[in-house]
Protein backbone atom coordinates (compact mmCIF):
# COMPACT_ATOMS: atom_id res chain seq x y z
CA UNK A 1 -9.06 -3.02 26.34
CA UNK A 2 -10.04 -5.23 23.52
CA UNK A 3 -11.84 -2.89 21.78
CA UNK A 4 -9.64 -0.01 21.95
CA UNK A 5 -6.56 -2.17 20.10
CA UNK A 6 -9.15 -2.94 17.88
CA UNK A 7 -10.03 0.76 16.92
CA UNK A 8 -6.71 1.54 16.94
CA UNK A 9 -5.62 -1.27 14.51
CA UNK A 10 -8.74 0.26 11.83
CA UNK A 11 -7.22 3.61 12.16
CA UNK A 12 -3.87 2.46 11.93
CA UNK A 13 -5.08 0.34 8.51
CA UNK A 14 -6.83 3.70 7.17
CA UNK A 15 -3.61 5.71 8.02
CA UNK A 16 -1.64 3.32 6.25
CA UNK A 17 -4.59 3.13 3.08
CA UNK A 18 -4.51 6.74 3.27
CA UNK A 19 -0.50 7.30 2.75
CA UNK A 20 -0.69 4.17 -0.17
CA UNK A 21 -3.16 6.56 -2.19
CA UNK A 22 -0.62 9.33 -1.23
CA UNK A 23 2.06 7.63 -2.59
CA UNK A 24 0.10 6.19 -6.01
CA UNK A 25 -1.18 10.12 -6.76
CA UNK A 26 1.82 11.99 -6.02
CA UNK A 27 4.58 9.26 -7.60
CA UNK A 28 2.85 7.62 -10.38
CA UNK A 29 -0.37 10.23 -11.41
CA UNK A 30 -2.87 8.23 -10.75
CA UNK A 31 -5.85 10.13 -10.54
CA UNK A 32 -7.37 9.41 -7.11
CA UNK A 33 -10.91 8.51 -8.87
CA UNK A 34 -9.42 5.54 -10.32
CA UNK A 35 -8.08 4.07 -6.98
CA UNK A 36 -9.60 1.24 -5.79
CA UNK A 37 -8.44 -0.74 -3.01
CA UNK A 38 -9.53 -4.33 -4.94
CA UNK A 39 -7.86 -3.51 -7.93
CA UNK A 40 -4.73 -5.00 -8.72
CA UNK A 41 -1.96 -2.64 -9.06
CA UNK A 42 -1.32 -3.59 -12.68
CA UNK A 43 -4.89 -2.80 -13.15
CA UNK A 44 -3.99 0.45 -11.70
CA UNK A 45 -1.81 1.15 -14.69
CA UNK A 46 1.35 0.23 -12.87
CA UNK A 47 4.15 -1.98 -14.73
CA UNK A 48 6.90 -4.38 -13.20
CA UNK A 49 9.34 -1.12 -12.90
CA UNK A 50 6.67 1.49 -11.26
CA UNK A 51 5.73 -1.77 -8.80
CA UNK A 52 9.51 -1.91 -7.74
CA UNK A 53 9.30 1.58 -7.38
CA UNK A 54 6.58 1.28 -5.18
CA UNK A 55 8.00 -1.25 -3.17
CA UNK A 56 10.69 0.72 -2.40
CA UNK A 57 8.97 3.87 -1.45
CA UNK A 58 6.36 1.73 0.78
CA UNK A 59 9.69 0.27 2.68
CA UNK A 60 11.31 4.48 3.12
CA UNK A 61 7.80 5.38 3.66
CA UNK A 62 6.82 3.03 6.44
CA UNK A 63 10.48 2.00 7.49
CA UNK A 64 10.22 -1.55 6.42
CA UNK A 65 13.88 -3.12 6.40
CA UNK A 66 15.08 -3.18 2.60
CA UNK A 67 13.77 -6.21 0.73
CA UNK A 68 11.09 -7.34 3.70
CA UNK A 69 8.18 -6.37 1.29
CA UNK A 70 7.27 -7.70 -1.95
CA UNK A 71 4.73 -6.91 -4.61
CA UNK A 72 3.61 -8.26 -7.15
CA UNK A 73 1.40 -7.11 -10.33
CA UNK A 74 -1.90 -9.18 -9.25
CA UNK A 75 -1.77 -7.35 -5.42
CA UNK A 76 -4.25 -4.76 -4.36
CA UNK A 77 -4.08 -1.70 -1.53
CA UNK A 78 -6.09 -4.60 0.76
CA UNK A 79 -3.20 -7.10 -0.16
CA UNK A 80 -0.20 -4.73 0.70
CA UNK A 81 -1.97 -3.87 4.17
CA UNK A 82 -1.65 -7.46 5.01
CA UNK A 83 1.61 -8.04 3.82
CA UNK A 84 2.83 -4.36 6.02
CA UNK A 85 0.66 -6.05 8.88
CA UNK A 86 2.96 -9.66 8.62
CA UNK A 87 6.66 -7.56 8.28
């Protein structure tokens, strides 16, 4: 039983990953190649307005209540999978 909630927490994480890579191709043009789940989203080429934008679309996207998730420019893919995991 262990295991299985397990397996389907990873595949829940990689949905999730998968739908955040989505979201930074199709919104913001950031080529896919240049996606890396350690680098920081400003690293990424996003500024503070593209990061709210994000934000947003991660809370429609995953229906997070308004204002429960917050990024900032220093987070990463792995960081925003925690924070979705905590709201």
């Amino acid at each position: 039983m262990w295991c299985n909630h397990v397996i389907i927490k990873i595949n829940h994480r990689e949905e999730f990953m998968d739908t955040l890579i989505e979201l930074l191709t199709n919104t913001f043009g950031i080529d896919e190649s240049e996606i890396n789940r350690y680098k920081t989203l400003e690293d990424m080429g996003l500024d503070s307005i593209c990061i709210v934008e994000l934000q947003v679309e991660i809370e429609r996207k995953f229906s997070k209540k308004d204002g429960s998730l917050t990024l900032i420019n220093t987070d990463t893919l792995d960081n925003i999978l925690i924070k979705l995991d905590d709201i």
